[in-house]
C-alpha atoms as a PDB file:
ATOM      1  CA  UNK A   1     249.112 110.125 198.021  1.00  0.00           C
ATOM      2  CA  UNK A   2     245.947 108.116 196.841  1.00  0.00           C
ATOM      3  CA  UNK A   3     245.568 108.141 192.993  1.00  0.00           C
ATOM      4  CA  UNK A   4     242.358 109.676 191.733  1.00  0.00           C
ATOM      5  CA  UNK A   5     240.789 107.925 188.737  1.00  0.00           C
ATOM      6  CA  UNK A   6     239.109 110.057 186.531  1.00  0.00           C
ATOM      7  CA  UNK A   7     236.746 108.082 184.284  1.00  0.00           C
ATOM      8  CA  UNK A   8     236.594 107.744 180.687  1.00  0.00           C
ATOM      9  CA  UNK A   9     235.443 110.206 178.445  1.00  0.00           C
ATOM     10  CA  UNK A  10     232.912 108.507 176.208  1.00  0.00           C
ATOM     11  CA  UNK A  11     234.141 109.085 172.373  1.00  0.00           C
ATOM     12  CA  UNK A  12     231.273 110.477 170.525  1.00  0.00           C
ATOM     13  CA  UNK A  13     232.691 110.342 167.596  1.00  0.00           C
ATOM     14  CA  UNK A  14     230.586 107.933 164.588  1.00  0.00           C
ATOM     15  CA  UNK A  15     232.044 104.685 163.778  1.00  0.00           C
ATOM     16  CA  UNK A  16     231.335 104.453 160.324  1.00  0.00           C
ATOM     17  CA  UNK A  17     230.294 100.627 159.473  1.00  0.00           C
ATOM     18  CA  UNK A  18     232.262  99.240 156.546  1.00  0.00           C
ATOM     19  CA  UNK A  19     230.383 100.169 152.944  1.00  0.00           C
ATOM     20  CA  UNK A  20     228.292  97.130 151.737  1.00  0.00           C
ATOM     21  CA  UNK A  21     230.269  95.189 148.863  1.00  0.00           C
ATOM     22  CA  UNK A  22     229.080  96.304 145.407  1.00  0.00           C
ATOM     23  CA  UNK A  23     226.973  93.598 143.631  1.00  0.00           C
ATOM     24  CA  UNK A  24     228.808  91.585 141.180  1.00  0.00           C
ATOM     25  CA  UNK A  25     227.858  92.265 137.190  1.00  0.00           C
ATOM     26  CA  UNK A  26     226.748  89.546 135.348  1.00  0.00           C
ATOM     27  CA  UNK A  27     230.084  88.930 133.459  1.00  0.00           C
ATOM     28  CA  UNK A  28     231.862  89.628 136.837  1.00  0.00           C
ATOM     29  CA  UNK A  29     230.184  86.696 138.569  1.00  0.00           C
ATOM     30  CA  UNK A  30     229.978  84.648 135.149  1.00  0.00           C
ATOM     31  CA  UNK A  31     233.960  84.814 135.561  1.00  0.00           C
ATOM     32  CA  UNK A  32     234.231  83.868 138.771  1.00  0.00           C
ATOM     33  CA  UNK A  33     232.137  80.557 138.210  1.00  0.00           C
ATOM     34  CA  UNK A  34     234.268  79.840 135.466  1.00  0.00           C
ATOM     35  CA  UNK A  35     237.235  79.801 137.181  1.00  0.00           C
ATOM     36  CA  UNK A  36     235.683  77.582 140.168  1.00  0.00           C
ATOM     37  CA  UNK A  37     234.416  75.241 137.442  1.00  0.00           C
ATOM     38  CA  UNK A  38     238.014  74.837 135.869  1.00  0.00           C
ATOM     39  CA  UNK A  39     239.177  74.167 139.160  1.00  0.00           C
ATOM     40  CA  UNK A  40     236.379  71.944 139.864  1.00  0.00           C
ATOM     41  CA  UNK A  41     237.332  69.898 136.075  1.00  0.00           C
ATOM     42  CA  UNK A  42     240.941  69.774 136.517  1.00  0.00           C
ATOM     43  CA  UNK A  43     240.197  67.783 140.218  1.00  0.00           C
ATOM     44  CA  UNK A  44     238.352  65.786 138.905  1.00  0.00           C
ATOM     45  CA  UNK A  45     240.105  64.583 135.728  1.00  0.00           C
ATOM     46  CA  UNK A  46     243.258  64.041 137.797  1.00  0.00           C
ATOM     47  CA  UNK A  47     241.495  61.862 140.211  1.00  0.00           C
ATOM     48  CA  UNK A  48     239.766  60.128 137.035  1.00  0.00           C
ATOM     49  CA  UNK A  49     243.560  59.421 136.206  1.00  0.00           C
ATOM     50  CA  UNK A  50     244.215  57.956 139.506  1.00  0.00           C
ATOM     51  CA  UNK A  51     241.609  56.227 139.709  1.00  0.00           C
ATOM     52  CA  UNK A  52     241.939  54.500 136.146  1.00  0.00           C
ATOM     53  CA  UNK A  53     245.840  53.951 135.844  1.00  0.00           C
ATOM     54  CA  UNK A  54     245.228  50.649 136.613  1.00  0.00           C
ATOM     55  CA  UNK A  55     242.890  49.472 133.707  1.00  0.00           C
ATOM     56  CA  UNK A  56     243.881  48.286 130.795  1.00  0.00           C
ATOM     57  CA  UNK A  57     242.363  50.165 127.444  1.00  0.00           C
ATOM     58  CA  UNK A  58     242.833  49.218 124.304  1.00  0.00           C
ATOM     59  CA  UNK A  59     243.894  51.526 121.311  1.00  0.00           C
ATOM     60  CA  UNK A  60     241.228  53.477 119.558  1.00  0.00           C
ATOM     61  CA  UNK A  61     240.959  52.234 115.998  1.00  0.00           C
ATOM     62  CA  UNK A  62     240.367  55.987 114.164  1.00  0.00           C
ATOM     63  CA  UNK A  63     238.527  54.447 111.432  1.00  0.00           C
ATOM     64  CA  UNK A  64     235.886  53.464 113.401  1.00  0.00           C
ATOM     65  CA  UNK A  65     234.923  56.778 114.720  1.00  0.00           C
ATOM     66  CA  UNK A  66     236.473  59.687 111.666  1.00  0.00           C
ATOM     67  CA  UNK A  67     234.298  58.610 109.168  1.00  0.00           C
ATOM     68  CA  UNK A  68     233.186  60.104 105.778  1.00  0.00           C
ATOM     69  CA  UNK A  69     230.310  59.617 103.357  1.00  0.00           C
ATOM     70  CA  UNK A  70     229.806  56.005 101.695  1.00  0.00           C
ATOM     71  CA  UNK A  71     229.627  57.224  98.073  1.00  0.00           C
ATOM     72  CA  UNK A  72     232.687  59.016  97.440  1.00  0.00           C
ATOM     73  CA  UNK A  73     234.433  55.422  95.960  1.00  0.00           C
ATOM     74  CA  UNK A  74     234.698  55.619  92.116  1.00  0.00           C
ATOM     75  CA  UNK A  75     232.640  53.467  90.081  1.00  0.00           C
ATOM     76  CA  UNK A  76     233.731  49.427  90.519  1.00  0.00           C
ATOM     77  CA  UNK A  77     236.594  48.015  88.076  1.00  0.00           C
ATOM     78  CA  UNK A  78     238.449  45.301  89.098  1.00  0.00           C
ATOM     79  CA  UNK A  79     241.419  46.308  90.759  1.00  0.00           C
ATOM     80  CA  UNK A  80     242.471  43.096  91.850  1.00  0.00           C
ATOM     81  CA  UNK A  81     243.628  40.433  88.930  1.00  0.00           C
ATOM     82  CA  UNK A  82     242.760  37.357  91.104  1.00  0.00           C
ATOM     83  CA  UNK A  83     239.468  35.929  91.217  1.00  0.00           C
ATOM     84  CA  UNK A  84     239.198  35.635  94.567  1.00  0.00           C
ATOM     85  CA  UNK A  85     240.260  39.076  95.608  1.00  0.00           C
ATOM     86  CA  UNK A  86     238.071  40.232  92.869  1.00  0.00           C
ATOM     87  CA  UNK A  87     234.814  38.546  93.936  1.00  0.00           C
ATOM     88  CA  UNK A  88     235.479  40.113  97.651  1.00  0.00           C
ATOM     89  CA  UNK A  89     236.210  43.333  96.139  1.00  0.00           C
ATOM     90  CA  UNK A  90     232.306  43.234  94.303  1.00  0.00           C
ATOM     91  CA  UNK A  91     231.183  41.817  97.496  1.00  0.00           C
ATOM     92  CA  UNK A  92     232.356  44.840  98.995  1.00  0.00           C
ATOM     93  CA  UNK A  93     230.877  47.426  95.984  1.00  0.00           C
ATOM     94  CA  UNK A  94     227.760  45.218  96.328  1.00  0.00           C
ATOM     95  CA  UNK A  95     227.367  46.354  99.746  1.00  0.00           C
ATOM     96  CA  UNK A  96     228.433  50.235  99.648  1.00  0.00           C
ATOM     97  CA  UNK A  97     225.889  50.292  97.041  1.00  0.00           C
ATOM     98  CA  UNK A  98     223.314  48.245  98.192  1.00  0.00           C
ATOM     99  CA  UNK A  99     222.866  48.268 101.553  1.00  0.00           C
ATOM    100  CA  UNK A 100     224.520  46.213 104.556  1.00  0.00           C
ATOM    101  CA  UNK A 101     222.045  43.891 106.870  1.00  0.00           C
ATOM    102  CA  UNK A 102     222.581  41.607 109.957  1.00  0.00           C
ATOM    103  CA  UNK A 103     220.695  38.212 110.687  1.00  0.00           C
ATOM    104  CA  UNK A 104     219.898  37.699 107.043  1.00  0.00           C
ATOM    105  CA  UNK A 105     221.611  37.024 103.749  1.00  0.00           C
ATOM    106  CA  UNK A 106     219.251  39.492 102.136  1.00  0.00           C
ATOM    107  CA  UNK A 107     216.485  41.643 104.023  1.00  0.00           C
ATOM    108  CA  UNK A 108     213.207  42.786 102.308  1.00  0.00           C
ATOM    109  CA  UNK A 109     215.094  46.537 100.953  1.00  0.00           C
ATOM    110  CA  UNK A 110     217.460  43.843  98.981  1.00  0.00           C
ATOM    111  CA  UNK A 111     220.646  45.072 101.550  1.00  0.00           C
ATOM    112  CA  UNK A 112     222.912  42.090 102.069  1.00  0.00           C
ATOM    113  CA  UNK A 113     224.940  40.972 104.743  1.00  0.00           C
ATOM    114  CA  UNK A 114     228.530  39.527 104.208  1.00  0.00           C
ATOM    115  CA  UNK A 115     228.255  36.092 103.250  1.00  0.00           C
ATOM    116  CA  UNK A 116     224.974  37.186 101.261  1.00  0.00           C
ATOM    117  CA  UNK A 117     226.836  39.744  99.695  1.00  0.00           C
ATOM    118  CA  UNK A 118     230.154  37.406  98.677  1.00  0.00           C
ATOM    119  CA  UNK A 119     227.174  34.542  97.755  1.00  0.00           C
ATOM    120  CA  UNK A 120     225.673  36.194  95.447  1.00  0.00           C
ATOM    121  CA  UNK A 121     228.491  38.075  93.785  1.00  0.00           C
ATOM    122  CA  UNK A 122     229.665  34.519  93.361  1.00  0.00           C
ATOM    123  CA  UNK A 123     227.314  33.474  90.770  1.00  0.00           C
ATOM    124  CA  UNK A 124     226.686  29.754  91.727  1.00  0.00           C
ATOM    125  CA  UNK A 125     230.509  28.964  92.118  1.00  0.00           C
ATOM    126  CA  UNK A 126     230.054  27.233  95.970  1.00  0.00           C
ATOM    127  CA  UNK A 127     234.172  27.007  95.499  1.00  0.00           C
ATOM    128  CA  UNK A 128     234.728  30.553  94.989  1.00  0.00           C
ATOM    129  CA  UNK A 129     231.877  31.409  97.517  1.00  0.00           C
ATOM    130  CA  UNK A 130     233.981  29.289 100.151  1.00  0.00           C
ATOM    131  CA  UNK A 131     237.223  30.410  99.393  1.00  0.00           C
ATOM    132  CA  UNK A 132     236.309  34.015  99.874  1.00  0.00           C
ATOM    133  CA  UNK A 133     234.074  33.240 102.824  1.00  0.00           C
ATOM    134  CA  UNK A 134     237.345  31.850 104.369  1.00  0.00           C
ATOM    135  CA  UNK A 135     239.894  34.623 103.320  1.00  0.00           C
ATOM    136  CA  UNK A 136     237.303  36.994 105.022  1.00  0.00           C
ATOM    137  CA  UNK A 137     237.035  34.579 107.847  1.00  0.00           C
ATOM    138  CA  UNK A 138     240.754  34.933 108.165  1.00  0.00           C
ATOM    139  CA  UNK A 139     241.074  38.922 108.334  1.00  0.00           C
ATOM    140  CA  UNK A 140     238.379  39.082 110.983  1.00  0.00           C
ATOM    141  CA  UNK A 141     240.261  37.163 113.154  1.00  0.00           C
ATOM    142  CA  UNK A 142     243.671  39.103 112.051  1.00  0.00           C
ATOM    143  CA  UNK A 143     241.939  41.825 113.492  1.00  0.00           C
ATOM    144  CA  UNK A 144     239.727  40.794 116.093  1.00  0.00           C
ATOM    145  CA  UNK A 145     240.778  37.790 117.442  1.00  0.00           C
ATOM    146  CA  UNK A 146     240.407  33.765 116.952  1.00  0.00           C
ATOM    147  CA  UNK A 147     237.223  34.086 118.971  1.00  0.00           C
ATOM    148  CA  UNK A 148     235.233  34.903 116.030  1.00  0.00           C
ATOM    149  CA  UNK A 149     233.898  31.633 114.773  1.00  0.00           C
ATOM    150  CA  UNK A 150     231.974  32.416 111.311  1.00  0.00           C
ATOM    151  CA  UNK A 151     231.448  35.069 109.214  1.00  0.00           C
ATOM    152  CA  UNK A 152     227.707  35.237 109.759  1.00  0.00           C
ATOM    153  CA  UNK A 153     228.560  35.319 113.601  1.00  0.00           C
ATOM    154  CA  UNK A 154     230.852  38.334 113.286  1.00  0.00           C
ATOM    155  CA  UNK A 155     228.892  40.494 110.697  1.00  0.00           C
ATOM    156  CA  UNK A 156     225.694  39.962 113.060  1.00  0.00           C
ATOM    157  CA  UNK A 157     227.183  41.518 115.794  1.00  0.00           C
ATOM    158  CA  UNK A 158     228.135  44.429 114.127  1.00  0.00           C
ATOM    159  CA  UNK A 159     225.885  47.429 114.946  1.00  0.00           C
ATOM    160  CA  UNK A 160     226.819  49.156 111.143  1.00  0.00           C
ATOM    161  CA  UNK A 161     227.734  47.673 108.548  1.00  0.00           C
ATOM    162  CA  UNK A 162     231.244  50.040 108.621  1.00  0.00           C
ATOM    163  CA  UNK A 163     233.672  47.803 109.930  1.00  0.00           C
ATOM    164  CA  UNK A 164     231.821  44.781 107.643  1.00  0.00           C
ATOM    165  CA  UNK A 165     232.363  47.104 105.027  1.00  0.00           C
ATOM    166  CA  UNK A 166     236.232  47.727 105.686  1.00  0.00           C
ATOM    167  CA  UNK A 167     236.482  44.240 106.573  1.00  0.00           C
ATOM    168  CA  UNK A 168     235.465  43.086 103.262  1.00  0.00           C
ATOM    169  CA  UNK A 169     238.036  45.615 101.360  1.00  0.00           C
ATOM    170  CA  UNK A 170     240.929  44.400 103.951  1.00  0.00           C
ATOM    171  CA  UNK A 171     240.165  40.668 102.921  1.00  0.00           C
ATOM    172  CA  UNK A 172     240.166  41.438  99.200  1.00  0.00           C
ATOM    173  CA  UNK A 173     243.307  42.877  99.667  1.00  0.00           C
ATOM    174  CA  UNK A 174     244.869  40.016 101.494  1.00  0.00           C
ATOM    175  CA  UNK A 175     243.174  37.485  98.778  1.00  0.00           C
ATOM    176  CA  UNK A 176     245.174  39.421  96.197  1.00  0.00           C
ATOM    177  CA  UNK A 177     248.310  39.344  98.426  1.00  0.00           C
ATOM    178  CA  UNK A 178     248.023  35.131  98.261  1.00  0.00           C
ATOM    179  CA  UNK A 179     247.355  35.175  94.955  1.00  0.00           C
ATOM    180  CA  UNK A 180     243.978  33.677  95.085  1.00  0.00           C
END
């Protein structure tokens, strides 16, 4: 017996289309590009790390970066007993107080650079002035190398006159160590 095929009954029944997603808040959405941002920053500072394994850095020196106000050293006396060490260590005072400078012993405002400081804390005495001048010569390079060839050199390279500064008190130091 042949098989009758009926056809389909159309469904009238409504399809209901999904409901429309609710908008976002502001904090909702603020969220959400936080957490693709800290995504985004954790990528890249792992490829950063790849990518810079291979170079060579040198230690950060904290002094040069934490620093604190200039005037909070007491009022000079002579620490150091030898006159070397001593004359750095008013060569120093000289320029906390009055003013660090670069490509001149003394600019118009009266601030002084190293050697202008150490010269005229000196007094006249060329010996003393030299023997500082090369006990200073000898911590800059303790510190940054025998590539630095004067003392005039290294303090005008210097952006601020901090590490001149610190370099002055580390040389007085080292003066007083040698006994001179």
């Amino acid at each position: 017996m042949p098989q009758t095929r009926t056809a389909p009954t159309p469904d009238h029944t409504t399809t209901t289309a999904a409901p429309a997603p609710a908008e976002l808040s502001l904090e909702e959405r603020l969220a959400f590009i936080n957490a693709a941002m800290s995504v985004r920053l954790d990528e890249a500072k792992v490829a950063y790390e790849v990518n810079t394994a291979h170079i060579d850095t040198e230690p950060v020196d904290l002094d040069d970066i934490v620093t604190g106000p200039l005037d909070t050293e007491p009022a000079l006396t002579d620490l150091y007993p030898t006159p070397v060490a001593a004359l750095l260590q008013r060569a120093h005072h000289r320029l906390l107080t009055g003013g660090w400078c670069k490509d001149v012993l003394v600019d118009t405002d009266g601030a002084r650079c190293m050697l202008g400081a150490i010269r005229i804390e000196a007094r006249g005495d060329r010996g003393m002035e030299a023997a500082a001048a090369a006990v200073l010569l000898d911590a800059i390079r303790r510190k940054f190398g025998d590539d630095v060839d004067s003392v005039p050199g290294f303090n005008d390279t210097r952006g601020t006159g901090r590490i001149p500064l610190r370099m002055l008190g580390q040389a007085a130091g080292l003066a007083d160590t040698r006994g001179l």
